[in-house]
C-alpha atoms as a PDB file:
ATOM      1  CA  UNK A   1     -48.613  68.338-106.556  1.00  0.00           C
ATOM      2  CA  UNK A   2     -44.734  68.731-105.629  1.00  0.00           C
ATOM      3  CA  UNK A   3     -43.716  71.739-108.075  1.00  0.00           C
ATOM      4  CA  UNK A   4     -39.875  70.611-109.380  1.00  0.00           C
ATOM      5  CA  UNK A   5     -37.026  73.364-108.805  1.00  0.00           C
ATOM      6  CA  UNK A   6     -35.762  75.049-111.826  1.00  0.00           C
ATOM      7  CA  UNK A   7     -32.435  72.485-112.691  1.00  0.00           C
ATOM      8  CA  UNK A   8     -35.550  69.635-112.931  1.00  0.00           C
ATOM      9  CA  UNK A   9     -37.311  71.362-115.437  1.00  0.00           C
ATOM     10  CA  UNK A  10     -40.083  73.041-114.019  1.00  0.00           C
ATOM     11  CA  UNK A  11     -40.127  76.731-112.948  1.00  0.00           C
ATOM     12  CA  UNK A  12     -42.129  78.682-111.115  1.00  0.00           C
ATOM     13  CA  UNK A  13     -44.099  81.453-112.902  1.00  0.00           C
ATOM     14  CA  UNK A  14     -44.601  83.499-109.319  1.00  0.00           C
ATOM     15  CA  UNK A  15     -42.301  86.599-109.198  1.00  0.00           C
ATOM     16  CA  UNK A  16     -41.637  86.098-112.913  1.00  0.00           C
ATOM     17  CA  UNK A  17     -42.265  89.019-115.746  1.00  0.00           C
ATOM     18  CA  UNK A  18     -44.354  88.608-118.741  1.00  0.00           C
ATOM     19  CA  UNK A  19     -41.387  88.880-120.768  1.00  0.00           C
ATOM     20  CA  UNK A  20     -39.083  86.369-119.145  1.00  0.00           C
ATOM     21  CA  UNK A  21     -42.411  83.540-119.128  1.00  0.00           C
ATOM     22  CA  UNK A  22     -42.971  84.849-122.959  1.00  0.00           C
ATOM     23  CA  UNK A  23     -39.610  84.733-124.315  1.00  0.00           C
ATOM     24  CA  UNK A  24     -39.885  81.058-122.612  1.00  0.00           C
ATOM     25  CA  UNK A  25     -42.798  79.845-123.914  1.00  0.00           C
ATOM     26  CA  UNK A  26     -42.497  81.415-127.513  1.00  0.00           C
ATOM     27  CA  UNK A  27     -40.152  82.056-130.261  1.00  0.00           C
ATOM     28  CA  UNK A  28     -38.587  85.119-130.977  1.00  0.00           C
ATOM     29  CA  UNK A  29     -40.327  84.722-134.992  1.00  0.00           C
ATOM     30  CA  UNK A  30     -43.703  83.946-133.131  1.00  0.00           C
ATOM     31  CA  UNK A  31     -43.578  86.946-130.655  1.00  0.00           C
ATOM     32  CA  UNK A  32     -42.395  89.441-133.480  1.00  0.00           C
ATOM     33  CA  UNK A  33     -45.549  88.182-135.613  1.00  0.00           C
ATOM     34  CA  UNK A  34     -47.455  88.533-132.743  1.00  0.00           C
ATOM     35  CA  UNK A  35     -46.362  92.097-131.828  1.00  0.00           C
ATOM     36  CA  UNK A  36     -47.125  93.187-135.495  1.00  0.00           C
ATOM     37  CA  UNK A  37     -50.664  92.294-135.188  1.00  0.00           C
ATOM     38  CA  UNK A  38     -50.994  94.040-132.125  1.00  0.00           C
ATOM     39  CA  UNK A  39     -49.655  97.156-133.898  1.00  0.00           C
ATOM     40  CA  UNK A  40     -51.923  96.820-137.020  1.00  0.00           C
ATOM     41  CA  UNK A  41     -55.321  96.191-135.598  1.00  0.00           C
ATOM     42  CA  UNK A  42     -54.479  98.727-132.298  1.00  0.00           C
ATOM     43  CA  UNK A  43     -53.903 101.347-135.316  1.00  0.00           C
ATOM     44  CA  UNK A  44     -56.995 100.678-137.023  1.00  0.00           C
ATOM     45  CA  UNK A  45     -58.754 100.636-133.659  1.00  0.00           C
ATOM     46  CA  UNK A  46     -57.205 103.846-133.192  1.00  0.00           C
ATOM     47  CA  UNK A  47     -58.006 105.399-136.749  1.00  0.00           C
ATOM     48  CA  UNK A  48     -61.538 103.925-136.451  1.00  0.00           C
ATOM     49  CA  UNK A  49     -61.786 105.479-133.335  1.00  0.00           C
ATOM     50  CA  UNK A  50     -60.535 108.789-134.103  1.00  0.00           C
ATOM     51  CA  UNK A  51     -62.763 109.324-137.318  1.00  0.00           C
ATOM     52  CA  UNK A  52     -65.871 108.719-134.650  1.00  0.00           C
ATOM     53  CA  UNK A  53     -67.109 105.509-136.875  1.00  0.00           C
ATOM     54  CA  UNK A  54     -69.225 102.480-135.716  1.00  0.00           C
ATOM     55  CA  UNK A  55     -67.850  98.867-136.666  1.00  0.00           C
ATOM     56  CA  UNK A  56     -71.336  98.423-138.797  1.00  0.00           C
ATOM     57  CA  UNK A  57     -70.087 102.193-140.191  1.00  0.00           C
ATOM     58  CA  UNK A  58     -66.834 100.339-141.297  1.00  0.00           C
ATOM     59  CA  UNK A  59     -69.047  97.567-142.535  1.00  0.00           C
ATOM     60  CA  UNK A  60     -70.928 100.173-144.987  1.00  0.00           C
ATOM     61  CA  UNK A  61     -67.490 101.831-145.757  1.00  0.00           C
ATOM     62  CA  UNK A  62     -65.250  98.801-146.527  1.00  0.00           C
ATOM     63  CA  UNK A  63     -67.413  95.948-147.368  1.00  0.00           C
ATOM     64  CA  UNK A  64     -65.979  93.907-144.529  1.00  0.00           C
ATOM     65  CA  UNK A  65     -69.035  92.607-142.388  1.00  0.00           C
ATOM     66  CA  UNK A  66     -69.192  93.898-138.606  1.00  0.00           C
ATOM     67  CA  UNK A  67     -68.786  90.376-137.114  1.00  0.00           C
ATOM     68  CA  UNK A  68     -65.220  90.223-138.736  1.00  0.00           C
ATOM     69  CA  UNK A  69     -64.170  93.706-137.935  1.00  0.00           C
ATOM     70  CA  UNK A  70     -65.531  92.727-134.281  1.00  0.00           C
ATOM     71  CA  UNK A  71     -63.562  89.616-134.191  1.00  0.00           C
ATOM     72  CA  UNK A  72     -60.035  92.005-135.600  1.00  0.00           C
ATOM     73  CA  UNK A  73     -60.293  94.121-133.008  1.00  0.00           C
ATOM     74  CA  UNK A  74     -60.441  91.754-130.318  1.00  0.00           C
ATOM     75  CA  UNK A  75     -57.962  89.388-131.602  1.00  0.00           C
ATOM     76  CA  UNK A  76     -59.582  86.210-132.038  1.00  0.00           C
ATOM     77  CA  UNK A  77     -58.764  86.136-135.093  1.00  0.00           C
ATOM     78  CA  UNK A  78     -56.081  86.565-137.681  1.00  0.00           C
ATOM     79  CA  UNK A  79     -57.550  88.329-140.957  1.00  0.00           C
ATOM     80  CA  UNK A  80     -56.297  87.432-144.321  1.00  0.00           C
ATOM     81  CA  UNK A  81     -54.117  90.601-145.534  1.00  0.00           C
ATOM     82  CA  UNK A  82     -56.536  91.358-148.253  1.00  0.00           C
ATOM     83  CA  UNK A  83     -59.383  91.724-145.419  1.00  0.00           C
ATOM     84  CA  UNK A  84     -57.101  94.284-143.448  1.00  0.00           C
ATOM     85  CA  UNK A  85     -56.427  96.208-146.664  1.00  0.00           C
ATOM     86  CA  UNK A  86     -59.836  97.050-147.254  1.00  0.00           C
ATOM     87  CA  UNK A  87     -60.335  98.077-143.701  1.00  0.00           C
ATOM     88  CA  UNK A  88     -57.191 100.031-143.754  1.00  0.00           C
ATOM     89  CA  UNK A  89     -58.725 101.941-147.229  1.00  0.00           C
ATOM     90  CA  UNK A  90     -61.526 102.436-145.878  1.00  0.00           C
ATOM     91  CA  UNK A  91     -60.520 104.689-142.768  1.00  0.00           C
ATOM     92  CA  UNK A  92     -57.881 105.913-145.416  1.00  0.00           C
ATOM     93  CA  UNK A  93     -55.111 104.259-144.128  1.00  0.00           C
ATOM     94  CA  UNK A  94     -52.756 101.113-145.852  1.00  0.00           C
ATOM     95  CA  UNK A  95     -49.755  99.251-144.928  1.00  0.00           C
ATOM     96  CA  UNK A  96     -46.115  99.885-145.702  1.00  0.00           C
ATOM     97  CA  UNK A  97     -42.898  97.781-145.921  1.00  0.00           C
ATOM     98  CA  UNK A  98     -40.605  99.482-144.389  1.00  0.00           C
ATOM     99  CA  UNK A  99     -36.719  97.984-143.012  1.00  0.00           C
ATOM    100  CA  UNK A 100     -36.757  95.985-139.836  1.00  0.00           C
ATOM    101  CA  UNK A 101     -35.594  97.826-137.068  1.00  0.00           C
ATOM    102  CA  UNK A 102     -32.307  96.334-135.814  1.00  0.00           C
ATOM    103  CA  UNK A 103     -31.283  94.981-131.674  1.00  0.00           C
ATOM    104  CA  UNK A 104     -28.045  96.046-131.191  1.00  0.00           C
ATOM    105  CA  UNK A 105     -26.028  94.337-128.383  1.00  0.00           C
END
């Protein structure tokens, strides 16, 4: 299959950043939503990692079964907000609202 050049529509994803084929493929709402997951369930990775607990230790701790904490941390899923709370609690952590931080330019 003939790949088009880029005026015809098609481009080439060789030589191309992440960024460039993300910013492409994705809206900027969709990749901020998808950036703040990241952040939340790499900090409770980090927090459960730090205190030296197991994922069925966080089970016995915040009442959230291990499957679901499993499934969190590698992103195949997107936990209701309630769910994350009581993880957060649990490692004694909890989310804040805080003011969006601002592109300039």
């Amino acid at each position: 299959m003939k790949k088009k050049n880029k005026s015809d529509g098609y481009i080439s994803p060789i030589g191309r950043s992440w960024d460039e084929v993300e910013k492409e493929l994705f809206t900027p709402e969709e990749i901020a939503a998808s950036n703040l997951r990241v952040a939340v369930i790499g900090e409770l990775i980090k927090a459960r990692n730090e205190r030296g607990i197991s994922q069925k230790q966080l089970e016995e701790m915040s009442g959230v079964k291990q499957p679901v904490i499993a499934r969190m941390e590698k992103g195949s899923t997107s936990p209701q907000i309630d769910t994350v709370l009581k993880v957060l609690a649990a490692l004694g952590k909890t989310l804040a609202v805080v003011p969006l931080e601002t592109q300039q330019g």
